[in-house]
C-alpha atoms as a PDB file:
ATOM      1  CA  UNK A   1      66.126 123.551  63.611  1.00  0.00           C
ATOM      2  CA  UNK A   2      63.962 120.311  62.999  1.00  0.00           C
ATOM      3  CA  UNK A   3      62.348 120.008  59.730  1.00  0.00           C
ATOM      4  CA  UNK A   4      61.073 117.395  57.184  1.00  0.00           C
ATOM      5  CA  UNK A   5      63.751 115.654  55.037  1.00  0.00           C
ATOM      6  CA  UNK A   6      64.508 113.178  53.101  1.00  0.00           C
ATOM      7  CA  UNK A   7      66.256 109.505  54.218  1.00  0.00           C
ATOM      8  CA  UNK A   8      68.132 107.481  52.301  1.00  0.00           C
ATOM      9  CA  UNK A   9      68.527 103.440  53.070  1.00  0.00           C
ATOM     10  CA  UNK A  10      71.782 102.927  51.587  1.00  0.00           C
ATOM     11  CA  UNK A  11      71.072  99.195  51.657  1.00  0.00           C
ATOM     12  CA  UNK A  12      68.135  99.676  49.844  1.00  0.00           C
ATOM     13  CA  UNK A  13      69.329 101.973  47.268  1.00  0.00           C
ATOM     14  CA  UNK A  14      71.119 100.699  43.694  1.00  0.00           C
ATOM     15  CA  UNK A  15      72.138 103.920  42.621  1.00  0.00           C
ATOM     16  CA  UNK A  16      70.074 104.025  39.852  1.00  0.00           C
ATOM     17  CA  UNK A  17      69.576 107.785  39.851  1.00  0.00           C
ATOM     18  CA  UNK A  18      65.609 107.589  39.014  1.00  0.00           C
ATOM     19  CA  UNK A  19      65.164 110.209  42.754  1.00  0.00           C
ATOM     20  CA  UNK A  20      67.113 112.796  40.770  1.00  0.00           C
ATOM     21  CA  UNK A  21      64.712 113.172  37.992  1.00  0.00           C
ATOM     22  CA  UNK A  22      62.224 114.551  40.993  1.00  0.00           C
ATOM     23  CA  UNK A  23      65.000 116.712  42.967  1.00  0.00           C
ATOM     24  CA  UNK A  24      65.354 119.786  40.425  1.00  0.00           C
ATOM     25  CA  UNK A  25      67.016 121.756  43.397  1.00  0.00           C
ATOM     26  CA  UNK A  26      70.105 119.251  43.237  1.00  0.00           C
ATOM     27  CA  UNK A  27      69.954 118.048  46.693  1.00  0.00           C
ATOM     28  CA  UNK A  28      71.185 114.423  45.526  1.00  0.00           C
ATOM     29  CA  UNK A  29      73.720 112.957  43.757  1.00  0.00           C
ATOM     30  CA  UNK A  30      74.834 109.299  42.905  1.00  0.00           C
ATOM     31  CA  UNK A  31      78.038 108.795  44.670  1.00  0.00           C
ATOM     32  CA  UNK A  32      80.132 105.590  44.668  1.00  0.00           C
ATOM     33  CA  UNK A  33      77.252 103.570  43.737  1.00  0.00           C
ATOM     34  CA  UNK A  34      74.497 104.990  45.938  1.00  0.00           C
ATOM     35  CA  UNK A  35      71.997 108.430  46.169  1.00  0.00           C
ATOM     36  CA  UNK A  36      72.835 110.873  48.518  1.00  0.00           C
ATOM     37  CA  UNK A  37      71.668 114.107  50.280  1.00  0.00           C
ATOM     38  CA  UNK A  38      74.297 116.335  49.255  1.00  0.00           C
ATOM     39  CA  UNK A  39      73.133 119.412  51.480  1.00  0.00           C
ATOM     40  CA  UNK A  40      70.539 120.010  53.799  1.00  0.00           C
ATOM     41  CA  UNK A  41      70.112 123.584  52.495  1.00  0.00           C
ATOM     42  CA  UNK A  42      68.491 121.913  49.145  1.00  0.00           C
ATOM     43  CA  UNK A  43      66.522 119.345  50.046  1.00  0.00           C
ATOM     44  CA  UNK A  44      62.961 121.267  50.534  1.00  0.00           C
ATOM     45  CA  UNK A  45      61.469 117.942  52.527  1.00  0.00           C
ATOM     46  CA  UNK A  46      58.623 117.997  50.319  1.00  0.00           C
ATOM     47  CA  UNK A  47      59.309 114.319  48.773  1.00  0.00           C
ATOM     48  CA  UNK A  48      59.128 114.632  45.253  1.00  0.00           C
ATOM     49  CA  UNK A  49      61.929 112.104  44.667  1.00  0.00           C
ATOM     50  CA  UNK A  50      60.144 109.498  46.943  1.00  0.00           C
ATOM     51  CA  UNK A  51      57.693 108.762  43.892  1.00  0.00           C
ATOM     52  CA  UNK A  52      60.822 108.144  41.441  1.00  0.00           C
ATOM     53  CA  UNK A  53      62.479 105.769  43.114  1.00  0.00           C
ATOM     54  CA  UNK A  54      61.821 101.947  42.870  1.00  0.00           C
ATOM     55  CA  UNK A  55      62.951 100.662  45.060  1.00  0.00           C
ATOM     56  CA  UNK A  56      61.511 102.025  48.095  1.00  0.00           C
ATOM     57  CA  UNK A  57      65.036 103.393  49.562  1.00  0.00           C
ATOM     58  CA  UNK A  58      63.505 106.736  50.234  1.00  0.00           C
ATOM     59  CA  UNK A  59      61.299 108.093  52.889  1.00  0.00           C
ATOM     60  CA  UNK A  60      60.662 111.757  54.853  1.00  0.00           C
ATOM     61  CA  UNK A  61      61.822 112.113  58.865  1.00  0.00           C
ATOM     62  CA  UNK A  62      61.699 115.007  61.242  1.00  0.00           C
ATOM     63  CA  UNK A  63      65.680 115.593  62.089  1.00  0.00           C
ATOM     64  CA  UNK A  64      67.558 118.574  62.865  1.00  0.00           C
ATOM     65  CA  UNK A  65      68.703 119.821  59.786  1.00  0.00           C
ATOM     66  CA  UNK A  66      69.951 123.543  58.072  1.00  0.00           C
ATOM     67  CA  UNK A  67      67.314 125.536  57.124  1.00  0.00           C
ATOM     68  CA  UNK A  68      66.256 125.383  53.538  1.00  0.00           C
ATOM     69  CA  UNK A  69      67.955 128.030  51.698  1.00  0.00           C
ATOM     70  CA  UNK A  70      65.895 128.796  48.250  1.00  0.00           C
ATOM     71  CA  UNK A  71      68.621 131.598  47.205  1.00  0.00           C
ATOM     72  CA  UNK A  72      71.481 128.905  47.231  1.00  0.00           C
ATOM     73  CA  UNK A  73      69.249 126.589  45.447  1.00  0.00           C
ATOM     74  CA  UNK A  74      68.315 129.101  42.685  1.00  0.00           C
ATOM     75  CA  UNK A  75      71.961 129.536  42.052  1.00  0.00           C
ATOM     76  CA  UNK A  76      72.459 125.446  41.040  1.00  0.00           C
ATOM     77  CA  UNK A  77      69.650 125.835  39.464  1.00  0.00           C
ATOM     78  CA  UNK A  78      70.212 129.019  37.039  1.00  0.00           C
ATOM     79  CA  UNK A  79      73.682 127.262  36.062  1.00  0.00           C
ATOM     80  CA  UNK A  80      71.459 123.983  35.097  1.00  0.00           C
ATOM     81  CA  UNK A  81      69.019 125.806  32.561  1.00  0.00           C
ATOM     82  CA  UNK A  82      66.108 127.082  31.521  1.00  0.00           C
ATOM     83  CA  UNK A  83      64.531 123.778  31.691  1.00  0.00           C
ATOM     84  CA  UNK A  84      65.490 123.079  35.222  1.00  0.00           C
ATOM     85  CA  UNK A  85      64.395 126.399  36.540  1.00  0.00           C
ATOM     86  CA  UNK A  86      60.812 125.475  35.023  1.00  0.00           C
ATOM     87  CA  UNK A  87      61.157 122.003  36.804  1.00  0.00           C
ATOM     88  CA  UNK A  88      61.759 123.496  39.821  1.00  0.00           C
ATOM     89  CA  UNK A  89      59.309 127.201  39.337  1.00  0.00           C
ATOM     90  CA  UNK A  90      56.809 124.136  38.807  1.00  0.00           C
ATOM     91  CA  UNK A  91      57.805 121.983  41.835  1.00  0.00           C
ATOM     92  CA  UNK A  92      57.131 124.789  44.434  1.00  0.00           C
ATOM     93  CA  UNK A  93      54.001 125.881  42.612  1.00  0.00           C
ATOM     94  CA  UNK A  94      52.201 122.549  43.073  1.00  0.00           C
ATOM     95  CA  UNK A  95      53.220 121.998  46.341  1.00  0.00           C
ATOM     96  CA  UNK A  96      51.683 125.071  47.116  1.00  0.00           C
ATOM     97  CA  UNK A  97      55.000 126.815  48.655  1.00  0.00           C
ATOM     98  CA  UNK A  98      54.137 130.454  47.879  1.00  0.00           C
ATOM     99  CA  UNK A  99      56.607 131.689  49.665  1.00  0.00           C
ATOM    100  CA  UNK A 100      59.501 129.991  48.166  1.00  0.00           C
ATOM    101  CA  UNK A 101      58.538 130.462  44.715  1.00  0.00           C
ATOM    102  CA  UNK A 102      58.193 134.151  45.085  1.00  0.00           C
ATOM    103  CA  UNK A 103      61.874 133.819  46.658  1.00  0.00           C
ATOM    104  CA  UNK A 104      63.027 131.871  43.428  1.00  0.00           C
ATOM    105  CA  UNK A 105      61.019 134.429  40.865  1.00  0.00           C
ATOM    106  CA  UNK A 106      62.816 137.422  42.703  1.00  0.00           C
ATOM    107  CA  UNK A 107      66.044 135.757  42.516  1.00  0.00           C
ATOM    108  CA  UNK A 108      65.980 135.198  38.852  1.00  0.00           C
ATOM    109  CA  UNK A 109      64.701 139.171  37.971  1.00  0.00           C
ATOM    110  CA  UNK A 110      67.517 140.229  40.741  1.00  0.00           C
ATOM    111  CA  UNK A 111      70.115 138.223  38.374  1.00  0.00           C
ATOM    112  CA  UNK A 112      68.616 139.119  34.774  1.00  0.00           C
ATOM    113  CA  UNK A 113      67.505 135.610  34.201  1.00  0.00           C
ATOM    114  CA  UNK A 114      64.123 135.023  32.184  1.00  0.00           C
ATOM    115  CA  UNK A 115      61.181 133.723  33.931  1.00  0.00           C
ATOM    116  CA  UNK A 116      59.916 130.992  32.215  1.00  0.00           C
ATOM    117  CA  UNK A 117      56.301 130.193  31.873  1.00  0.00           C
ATOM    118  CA  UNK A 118      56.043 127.664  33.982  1.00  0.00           C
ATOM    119  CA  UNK A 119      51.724 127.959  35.028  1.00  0.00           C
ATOM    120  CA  UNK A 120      50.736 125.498  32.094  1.00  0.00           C
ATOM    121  CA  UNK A 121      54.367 124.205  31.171  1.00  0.00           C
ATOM    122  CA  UNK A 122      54.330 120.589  31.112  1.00  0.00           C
ATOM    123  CA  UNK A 123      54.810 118.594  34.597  1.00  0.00           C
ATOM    124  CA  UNK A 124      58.503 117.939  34.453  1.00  0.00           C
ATOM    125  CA  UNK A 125      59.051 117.666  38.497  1.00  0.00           C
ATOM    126  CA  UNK A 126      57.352 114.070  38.722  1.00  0.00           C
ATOM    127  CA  UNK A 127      55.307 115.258  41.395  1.00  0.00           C
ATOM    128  CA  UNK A 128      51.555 116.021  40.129  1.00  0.00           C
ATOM    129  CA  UNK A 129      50.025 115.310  43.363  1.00  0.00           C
ATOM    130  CA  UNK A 130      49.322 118.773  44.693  1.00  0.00           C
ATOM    131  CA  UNK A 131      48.526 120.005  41.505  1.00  0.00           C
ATOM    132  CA  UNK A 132      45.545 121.615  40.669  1.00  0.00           C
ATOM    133  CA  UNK A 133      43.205 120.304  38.269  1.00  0.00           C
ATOM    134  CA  UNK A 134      39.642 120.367  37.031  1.00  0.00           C
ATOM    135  CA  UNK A 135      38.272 116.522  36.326  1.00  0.00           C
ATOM    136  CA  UNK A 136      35.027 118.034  35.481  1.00  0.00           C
ATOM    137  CA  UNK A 137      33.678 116.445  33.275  1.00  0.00           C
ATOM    138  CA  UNK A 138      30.237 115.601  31.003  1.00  0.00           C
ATOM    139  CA  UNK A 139      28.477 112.560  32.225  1.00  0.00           C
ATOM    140  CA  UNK A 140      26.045 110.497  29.790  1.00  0.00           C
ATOM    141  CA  UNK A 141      22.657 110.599  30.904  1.00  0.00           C
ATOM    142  CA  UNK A 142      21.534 108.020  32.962  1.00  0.00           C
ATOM    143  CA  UNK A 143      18.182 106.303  31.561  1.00  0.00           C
ATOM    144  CA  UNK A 144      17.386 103.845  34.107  1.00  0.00           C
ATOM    145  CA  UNK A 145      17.303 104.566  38.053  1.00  0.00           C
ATOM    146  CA  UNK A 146      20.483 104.590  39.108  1.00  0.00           C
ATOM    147  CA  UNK A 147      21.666 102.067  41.964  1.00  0.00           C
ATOM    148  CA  UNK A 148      21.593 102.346  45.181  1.00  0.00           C
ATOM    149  CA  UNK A 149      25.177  99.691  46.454  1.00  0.00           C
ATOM    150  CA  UNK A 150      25.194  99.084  50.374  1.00  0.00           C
ATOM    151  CA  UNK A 151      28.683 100.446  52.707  1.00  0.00           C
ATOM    152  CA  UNK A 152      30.753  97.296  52.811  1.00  0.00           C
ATOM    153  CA  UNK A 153      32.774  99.305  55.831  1.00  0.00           C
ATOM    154  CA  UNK A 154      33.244  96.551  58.407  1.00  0.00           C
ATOM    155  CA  UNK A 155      35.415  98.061  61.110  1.00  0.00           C
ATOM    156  CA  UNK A 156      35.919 101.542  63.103  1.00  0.00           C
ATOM    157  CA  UNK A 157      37.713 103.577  63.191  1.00  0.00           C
ATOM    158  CA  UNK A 158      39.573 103.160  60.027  1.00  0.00           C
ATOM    159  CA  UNK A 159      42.716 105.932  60.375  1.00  0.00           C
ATOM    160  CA  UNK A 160      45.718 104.343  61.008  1.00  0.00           C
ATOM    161  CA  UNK A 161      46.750 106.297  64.523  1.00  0.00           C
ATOM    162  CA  UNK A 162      43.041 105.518  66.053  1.00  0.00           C
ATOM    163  CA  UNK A 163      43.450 102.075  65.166  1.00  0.00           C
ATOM    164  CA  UNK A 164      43.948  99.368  68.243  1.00  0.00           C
ATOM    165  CA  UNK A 165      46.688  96.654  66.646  1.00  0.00           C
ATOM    166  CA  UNK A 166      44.661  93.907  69.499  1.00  0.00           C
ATOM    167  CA  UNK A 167      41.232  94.894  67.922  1.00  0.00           C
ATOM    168  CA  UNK A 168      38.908  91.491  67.372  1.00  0.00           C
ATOM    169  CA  UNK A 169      38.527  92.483  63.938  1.00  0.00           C
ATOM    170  CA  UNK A 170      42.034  92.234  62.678  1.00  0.00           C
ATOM    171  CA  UNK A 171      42.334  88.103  63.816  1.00  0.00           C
ATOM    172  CA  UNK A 172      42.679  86.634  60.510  1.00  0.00           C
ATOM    173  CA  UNK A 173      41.309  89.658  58.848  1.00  0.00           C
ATOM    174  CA  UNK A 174      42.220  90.120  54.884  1.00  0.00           C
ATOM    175  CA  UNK A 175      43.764  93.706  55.387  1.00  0.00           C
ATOM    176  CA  UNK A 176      42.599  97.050  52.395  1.00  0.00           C
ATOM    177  CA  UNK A 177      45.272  99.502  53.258  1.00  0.00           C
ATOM    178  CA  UNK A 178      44.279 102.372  51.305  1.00  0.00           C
ATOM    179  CA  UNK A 179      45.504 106.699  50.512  1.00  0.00           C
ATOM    180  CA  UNK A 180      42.834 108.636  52.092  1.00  0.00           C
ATOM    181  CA  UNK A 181      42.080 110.050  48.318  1.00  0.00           C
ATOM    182  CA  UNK A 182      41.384 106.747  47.200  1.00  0.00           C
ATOM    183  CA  UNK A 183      38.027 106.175  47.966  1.00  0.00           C
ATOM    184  CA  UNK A 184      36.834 109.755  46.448  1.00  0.00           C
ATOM    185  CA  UNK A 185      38.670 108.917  43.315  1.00  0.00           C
ATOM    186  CA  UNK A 186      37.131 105.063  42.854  1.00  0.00           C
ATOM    187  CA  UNK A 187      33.826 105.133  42.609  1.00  0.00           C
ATOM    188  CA  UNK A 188      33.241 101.440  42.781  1.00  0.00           C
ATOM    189  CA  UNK A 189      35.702 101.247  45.982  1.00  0.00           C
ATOM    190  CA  UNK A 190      33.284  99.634  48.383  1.00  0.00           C
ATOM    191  CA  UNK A 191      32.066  96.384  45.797  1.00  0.00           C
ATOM    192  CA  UNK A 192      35.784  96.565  44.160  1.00  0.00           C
ATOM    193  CA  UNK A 193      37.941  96.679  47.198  1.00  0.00           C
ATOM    194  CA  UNK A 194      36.302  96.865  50.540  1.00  0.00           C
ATOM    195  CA  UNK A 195      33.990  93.928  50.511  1.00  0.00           C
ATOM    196  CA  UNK A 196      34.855  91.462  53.466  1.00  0.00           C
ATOM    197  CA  UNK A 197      37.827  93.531  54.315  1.00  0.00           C
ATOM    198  CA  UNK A 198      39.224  95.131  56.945  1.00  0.00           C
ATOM    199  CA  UNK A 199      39.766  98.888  56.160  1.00  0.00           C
ATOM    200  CA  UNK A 200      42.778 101.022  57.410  1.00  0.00           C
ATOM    201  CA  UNK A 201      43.754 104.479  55.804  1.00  0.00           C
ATOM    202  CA  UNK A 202      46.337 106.706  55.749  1.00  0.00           C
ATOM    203  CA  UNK A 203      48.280 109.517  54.310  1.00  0.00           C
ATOM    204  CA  UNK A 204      52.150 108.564  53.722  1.00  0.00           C
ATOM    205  CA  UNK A 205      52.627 112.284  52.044  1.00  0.00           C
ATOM    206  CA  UNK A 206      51.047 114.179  54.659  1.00  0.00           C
ATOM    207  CA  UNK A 207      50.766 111.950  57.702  1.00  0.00           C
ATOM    208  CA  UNK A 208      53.716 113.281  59.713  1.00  0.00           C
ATOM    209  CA  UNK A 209      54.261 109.702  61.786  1.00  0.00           C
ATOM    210  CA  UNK A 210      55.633 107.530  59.212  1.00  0.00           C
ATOM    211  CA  UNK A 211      57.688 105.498  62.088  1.00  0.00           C
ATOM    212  CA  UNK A 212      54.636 105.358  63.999  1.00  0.00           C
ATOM    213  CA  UNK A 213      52.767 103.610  61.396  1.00  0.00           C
ATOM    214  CA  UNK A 214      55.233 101.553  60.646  1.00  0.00           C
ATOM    215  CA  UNK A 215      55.229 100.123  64.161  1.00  0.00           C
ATOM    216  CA  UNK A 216      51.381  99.847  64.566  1.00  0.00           C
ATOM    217  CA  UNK A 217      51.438  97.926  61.624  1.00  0.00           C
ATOM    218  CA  UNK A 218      54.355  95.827  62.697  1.00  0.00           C
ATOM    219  CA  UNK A 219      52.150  95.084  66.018  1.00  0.00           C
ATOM    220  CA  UNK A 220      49.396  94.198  63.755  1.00  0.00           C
ATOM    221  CA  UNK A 221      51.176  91.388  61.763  1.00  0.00           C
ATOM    222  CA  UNK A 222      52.867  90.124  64.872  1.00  0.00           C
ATOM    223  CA  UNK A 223      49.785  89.770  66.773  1.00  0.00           C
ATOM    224  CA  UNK A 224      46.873  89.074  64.578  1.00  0.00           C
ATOM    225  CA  UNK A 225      46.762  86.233  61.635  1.00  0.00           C
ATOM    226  CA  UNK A 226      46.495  88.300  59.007  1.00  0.00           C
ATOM    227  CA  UNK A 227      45.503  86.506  55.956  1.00  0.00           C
ATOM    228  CA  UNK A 228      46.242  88.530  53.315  1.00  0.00           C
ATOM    229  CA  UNK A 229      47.079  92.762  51.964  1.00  0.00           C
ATOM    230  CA  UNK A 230      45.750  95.069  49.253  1.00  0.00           C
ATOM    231  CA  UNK A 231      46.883  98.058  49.069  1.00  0.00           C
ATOM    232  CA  UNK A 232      45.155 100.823  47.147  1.00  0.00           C
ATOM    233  CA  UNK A 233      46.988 104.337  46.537  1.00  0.00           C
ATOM    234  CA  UNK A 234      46.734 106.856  44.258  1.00  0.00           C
ATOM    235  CA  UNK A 235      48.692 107.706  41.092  1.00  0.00           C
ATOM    236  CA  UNK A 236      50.781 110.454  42.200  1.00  0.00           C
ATOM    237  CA  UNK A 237      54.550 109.689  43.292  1.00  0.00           C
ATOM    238  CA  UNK A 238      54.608 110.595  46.590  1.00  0.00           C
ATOM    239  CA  UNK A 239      51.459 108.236  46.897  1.00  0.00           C
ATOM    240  CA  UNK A 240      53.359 104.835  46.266  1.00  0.00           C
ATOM    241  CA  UNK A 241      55.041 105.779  49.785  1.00  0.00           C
ATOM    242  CA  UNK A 242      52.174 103.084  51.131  1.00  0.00           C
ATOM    243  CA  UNK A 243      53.595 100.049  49.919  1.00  0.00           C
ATOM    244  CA  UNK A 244      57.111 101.167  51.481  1.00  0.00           C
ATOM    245  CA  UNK A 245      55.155 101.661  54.912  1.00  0.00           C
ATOM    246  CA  UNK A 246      53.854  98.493  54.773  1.00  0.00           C
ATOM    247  CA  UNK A 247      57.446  96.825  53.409  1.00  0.00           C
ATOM    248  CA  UNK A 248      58.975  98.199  56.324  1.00  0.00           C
ATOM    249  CA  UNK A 249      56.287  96.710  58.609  1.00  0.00           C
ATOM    250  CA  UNK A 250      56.335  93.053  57.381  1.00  0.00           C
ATOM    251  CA  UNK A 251      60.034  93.314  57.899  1.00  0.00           C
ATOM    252  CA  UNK A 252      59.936  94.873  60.985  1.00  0.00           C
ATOM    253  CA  UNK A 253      57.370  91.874  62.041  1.00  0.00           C
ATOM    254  CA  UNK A 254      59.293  88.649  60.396  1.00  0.00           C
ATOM    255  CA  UNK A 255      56.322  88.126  58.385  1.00  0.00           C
ATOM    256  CA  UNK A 256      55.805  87.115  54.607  1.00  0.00           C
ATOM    257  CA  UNK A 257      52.403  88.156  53.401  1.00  0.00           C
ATOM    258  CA  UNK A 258      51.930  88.752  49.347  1.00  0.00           C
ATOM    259  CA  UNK A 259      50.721  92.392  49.041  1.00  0.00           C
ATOM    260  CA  UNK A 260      47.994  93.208  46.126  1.00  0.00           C
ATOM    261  CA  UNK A 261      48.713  96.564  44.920  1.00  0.00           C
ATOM    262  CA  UNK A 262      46.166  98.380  43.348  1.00  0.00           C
ATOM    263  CA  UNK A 263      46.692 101.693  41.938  1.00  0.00           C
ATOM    264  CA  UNK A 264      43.922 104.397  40.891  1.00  0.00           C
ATOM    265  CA  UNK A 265      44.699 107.807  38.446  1.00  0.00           C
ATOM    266  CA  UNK A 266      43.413 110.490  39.147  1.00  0.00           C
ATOM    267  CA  UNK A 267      40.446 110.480  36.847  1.00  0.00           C
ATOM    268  CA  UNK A 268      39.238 107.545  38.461  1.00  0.00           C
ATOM    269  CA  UNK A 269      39.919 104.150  36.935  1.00  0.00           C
ATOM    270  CA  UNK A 270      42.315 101.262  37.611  1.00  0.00           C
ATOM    271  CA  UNK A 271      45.745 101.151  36.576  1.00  0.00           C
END
């Protein structure tokens, strides 16, 4: 069957081990120096381990793979610990896979192993980006009229797969690539980021044409003068997946641009 899964770029990889602190279900190991996808049956193509690794050696394709198999996962995982089962209970929770974690809760009463509570347990899976969370919060009254800040939005459409790589607007355009959360997140994004800037957005969790964008952007270096590239993403691991997109696309097009990285939490401010 073809599924999501995780790549590894063996030239890119030091073996460092940091993608295992985000892969509870023990689908990689360090082997002779490098990470590697022991099994197809663990790796749940979710991306968790994306976010932990630094140096950009790890990205999601569609490939024909094994079906994940959450039974065989549970039983590395019961062997590992109470602690690893929470990781893991957690994992599927916040990436909203019902269906596994009720397949990993009735594994663990089938083999008289404790459920942990895992609902407010601390994030241990490195992967808080589907997490739910309230940000409510009080704001101080505001005792002058608030004000009103123009759109600095200079170019349409903005999505990276409606985009046109021989659009006027790109030549010798100073590129904002930004996460499509970013904007809600900043509130200042448009006088921060945006002004005199071309805008292009883009998903690299749940955008399912990673290649794709790789290549548009590729086209977009190659053909236009592009003066310079800020990139704006979110806190969350699987978030920092931008600035390997674009990576992959200045290499892809033989070009040296410096890239700004700008990074936002999720309560709003700069990191």
């Amino acid at each position: 069957m073809k599924r999501d899964i995780i790549k590894i770029d063996e030239d890119k990889c030091s073996g460092c081990g940091g993608c295992m602190l985000g892969c509870p279900e023990g689908a990689l190991q360090v082997i002779d120096g490098k990470a590697r996808l022991i099994s197809d049956l663990f790796c749940d193509g979710l991306g968790a381990c994306i976010g932990e690794c630094p140096e950009g050696a790890i990205e999601i394709e569609t490939r024909e793979a094994e079906p994940y198999d959450e039974k065989n996962v549970m039983k590395n995982i019961t062997e590992a610990g109470s602690n690893v089962i929470k990781a893991h209970l957690k994992h599927l929770q916040e990436h909203g896979q019902t269906e596994y974690l009720n397949q990993a809760i009735e594994y663990l009463k089938e083999n008289d192993v404790e459920v942990p509570e895992f609902e407010e347990a601390p994030l241990a899976c490195g992967c808080p980006g589907s997490m739910a969370q309230d940000l409510t919060r009080e704001r101080a009254e505001i005792q002058e009229e608030a004000k009103i800040y123009s759109a600095e939005l200079n170019n349409w459409p903005v999505q990276l797969q409606l985009l046109n790589p021989d659009a006027t607007y790109f030549k010798n355009a100073e590129l904002l690539i930004s996460a499509d959360c970013a904007p809600f997140a900043y509130p200042n994004f448009h006088q921060r980021f945006l002004r005199g800037k071309v805008l292009i957005i883009l998903c690299p969790k749940l955008d399912k044409v990673i290649d794709q964008y790789v290549d548009k952007l590729a086209l977009i270096f190659q053909k236009q003068d592009i003066k310079s590239i800020s990139i704006v993403h979110m806190e969350v691991p699987c978030c920092s997946g931008i600035e390997v997109i674009v990576k992959r696309a200045l290499e892809k097009a033989q070009k040296n641009i410096i890239i700004k990285d700008y990074t936002i939490s999720i309560s709003g401010e700069i990191i």
